[in-house]
PDB file of N, CA and C in Angstrom:
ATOM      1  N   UNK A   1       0.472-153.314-173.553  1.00  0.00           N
ATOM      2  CA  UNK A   1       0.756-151.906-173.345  1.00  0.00           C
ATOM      3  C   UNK A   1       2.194-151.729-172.862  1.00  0.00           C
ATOM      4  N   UNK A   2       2.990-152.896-172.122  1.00  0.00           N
ATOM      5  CA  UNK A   2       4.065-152.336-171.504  1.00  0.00           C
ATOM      6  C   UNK A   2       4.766-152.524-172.395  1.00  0.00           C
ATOM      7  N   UNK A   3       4.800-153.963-173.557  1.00  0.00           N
ATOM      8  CA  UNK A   3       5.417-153.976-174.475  1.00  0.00           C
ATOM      9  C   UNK A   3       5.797-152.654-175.393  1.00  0.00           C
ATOM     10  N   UNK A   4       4.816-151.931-175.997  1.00  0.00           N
ATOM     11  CA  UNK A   4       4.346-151.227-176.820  1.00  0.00           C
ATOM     12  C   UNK A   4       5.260-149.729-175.784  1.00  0.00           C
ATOM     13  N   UNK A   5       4.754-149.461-175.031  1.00  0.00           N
ATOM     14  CA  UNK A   5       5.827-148.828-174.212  1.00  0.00           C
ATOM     15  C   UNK A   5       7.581-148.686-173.953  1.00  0.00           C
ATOM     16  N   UNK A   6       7.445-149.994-173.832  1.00  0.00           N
ATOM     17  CA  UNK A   6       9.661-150.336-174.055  1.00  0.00           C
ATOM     18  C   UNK A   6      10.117-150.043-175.360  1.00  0.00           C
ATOM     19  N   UNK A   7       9.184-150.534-176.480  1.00  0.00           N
ATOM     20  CA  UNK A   7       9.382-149.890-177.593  1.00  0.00           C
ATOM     21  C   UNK A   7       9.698-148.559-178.049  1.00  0.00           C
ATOM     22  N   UNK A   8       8.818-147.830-177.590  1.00  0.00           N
ATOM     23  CA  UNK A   8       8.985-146.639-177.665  1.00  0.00           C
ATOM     24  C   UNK A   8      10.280-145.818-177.093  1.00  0.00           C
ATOM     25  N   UNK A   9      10.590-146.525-175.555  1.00  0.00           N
ATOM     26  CA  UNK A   9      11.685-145.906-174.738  1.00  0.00           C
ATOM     27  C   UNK A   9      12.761-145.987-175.300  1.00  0.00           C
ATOM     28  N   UNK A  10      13.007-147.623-175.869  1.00  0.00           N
ATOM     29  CA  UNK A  10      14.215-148.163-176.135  1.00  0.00           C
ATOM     30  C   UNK A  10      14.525-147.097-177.516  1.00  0.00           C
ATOM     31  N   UNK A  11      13.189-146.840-178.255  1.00  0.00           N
ATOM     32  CA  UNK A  11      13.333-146.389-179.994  1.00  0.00           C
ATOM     33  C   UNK A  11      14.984-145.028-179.911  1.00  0.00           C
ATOM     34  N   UNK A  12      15.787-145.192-180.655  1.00  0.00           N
ATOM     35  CA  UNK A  12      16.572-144.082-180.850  1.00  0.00           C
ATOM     36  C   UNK A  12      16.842-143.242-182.124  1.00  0.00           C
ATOM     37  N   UNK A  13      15.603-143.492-182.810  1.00  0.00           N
ATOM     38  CA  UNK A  13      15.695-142.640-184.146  1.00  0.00           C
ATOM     39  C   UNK A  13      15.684-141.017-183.684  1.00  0.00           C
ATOM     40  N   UNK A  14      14.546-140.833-183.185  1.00  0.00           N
ATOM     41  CA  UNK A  14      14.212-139.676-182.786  1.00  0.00           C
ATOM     42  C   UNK A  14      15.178-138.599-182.328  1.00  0.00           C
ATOM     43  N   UNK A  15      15.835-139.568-181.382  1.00  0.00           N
ATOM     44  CA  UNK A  15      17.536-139.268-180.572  1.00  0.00           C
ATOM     45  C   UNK A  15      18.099-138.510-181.478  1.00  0.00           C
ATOM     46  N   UNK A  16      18.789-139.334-182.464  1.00  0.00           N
ATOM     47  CA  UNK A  16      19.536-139.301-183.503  1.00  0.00           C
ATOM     48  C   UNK A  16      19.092-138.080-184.425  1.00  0.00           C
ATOM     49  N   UNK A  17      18.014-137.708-184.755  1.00  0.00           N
ATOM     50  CA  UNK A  17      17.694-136.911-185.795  1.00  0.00           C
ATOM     51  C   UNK A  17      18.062-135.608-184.299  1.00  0.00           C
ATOM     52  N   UNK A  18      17.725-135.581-183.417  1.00  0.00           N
ATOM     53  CA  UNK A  18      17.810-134.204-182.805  1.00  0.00           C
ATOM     54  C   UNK A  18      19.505-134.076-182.826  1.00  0.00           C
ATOM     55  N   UNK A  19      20.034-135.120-182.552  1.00  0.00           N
ATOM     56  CA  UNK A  19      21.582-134.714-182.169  1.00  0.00           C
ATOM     57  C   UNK A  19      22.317-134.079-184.082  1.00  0.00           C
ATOM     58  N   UNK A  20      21.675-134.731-184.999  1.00  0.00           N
ATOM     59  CA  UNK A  20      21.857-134.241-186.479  1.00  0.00           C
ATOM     60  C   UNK A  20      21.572-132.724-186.206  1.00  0.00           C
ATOM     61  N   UNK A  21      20.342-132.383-185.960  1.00  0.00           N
ATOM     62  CA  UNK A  21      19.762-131.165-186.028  1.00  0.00           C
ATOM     63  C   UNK A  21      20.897-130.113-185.161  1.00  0.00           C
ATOM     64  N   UNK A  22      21.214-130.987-184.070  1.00  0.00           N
ATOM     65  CA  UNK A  22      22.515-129.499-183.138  1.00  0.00           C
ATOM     66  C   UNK A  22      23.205-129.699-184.414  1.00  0.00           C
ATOM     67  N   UNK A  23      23.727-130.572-184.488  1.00  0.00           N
ATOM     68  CA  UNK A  23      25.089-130.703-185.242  1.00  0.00           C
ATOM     69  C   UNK A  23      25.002-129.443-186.029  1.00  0.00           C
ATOM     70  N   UNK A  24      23.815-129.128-187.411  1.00  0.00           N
ATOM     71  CA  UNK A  24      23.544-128.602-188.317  1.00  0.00           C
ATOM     72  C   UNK A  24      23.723-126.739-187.615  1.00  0.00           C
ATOM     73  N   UNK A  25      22.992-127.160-186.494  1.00  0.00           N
ATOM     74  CA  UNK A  25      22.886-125.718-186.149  1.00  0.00           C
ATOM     75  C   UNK A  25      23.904-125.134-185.525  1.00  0.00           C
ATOM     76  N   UNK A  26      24.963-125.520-184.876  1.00  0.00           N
ATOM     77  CA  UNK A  26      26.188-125.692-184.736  1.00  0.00           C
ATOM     78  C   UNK A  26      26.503-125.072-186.132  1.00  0.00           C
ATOM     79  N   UNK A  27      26.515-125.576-186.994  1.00  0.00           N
ATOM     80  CA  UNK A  27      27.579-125.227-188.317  1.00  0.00           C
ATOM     81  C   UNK A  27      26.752-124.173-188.792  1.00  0.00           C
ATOM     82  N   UNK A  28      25.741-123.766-188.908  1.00  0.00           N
ATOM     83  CA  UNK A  28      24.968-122.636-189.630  1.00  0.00           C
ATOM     84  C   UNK A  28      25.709-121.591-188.428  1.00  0.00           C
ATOM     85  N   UNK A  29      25.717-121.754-186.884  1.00  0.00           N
ATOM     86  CA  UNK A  29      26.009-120.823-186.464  1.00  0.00           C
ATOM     87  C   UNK A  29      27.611-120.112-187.002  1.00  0.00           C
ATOM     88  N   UNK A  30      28.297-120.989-187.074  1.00  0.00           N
ATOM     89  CA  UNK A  30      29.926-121.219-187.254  1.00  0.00           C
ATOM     90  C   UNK A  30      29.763-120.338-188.795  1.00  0.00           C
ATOM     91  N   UNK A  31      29.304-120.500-189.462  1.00  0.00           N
ATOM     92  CA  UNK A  31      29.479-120.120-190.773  1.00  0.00           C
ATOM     93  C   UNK A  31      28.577-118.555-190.645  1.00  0.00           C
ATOM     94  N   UNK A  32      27.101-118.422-190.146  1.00  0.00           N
ATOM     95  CA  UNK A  32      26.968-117.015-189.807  1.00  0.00           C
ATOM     96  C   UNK A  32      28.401-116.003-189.556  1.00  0.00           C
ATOM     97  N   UNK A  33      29.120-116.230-188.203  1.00  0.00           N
ATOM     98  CA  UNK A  33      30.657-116.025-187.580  1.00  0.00           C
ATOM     99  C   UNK A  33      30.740-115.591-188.268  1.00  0.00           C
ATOM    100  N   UNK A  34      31.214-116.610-189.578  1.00  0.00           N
ATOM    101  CA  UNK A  34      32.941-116.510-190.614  1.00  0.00           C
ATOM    102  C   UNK A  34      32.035-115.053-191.518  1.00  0.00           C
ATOM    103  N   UNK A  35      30.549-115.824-191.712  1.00  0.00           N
ATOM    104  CA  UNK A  35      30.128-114.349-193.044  1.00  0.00           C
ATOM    105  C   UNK A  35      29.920-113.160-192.331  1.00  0.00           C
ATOM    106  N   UNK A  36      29.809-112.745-190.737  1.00  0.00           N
ATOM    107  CA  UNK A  36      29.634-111.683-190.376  1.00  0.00           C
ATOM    108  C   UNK A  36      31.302-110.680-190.544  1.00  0.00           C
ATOM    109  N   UNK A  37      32.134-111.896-190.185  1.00  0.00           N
ATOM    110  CA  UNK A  37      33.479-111.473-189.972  1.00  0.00           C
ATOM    111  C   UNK A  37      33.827-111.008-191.721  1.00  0.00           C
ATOM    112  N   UNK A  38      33.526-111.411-192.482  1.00  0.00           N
ATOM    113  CA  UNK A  38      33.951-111.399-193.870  1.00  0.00           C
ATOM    114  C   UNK A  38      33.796-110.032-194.077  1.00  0.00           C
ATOM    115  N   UNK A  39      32.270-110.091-194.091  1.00  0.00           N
ATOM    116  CA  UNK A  39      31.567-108.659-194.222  1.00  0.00           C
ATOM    117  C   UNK A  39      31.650-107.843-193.823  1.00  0.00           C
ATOM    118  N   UNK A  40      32.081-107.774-192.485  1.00  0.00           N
ATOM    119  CA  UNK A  40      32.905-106.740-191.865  1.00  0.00           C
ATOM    120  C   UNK A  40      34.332-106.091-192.466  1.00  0.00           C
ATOM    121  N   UNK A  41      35.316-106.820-192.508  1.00  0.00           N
ATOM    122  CA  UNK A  41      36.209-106.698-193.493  1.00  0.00           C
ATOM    123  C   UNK A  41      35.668-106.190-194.695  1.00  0.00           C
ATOM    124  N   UNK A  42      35.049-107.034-195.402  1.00  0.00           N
ATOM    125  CA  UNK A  42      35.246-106.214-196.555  1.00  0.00           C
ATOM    126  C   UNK A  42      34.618-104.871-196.576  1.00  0.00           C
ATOM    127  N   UNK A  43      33.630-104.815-196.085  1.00  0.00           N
ATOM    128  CA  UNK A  43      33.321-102.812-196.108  1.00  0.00           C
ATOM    129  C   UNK A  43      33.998-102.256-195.469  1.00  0.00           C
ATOM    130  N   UNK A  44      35.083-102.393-194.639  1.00  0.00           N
ATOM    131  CA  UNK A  44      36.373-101.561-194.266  1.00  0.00           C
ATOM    132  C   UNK A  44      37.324-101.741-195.289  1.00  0.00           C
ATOM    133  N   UNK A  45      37.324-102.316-195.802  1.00  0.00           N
ATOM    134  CA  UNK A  45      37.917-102.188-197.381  1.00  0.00           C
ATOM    135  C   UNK A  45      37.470-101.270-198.720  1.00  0.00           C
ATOM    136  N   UNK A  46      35.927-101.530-198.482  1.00  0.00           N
ATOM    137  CA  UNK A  46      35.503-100.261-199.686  1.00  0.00           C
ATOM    138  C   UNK A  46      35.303 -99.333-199.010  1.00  0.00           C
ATOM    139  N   UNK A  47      35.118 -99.211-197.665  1.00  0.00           N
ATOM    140  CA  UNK A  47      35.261 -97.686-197.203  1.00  0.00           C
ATOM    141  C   UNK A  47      36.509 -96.871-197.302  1.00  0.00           C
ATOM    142  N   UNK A  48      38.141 -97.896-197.510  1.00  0.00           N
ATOM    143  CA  UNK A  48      39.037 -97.405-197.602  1.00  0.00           C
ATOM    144  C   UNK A  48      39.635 -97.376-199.003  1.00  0.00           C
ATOM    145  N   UNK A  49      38.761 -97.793-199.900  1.00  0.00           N
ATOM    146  CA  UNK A  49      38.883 -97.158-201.230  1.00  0.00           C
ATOM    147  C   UNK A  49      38.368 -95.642-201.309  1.00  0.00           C
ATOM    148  N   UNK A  50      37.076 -96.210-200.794  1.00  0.00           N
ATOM    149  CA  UNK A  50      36.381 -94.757-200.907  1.00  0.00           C
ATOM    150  C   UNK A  50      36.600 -93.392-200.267  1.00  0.00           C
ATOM    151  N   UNK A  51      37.125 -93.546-199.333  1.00  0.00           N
ATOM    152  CA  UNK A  51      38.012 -92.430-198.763  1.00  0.00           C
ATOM    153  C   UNK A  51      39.751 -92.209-199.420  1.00  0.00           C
ATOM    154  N   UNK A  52      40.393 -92.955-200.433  1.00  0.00           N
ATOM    155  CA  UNK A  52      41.305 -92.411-201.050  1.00  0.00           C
ATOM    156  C   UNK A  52      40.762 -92.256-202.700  1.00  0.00           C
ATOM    157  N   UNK A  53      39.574 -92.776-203.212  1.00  0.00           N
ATOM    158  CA  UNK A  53      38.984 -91.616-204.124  1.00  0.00           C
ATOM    159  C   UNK A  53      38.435 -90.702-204.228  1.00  0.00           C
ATOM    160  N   UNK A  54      38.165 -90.277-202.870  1.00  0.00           N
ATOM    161  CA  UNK A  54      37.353 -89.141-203.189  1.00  0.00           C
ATOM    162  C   UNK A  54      39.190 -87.674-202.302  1.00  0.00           C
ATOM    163  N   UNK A  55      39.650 -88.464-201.321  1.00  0.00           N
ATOM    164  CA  UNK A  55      41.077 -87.754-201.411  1.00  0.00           C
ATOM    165  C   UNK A  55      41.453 -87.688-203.001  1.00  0.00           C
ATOM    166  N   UNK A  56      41.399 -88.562-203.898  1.00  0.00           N
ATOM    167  CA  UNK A  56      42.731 -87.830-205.096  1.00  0.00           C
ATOM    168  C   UNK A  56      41.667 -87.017-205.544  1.00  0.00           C
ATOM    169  N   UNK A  57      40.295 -87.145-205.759  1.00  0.00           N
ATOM    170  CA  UNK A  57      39.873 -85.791-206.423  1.00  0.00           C
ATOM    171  C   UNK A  57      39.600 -84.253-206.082  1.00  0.00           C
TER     172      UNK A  57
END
């Protein structure tokens, strides 16, 4: 049993897949950012089309 125990403690797969998993979520957050920021921009862009087409008509 104690054997079977150290095994387990020592094991660092498990480790490893969680520190992958921040990593990932880390970058999904980072990239949410960039597409909120994008999107923002750009509909202040077609809003400022759209307010000088409907000025020339």
């Amino acid at each position: 049993m104690k054997k079977w125990l150290g095994r387990i403690v020592s094991d660092e797969r498990g480790a490893t897949a969680v520190e992958y998993g921040l990593i990932i979520s880390l970058v999904v957050l980072a990239m949410l950012a960039a597409l909120t920021n994008v999107a923002n921009s750009t509909t202040g862009m077609w809003n400022n089309v759209s307010d000088n087409v409907s000025e020339s008509s």
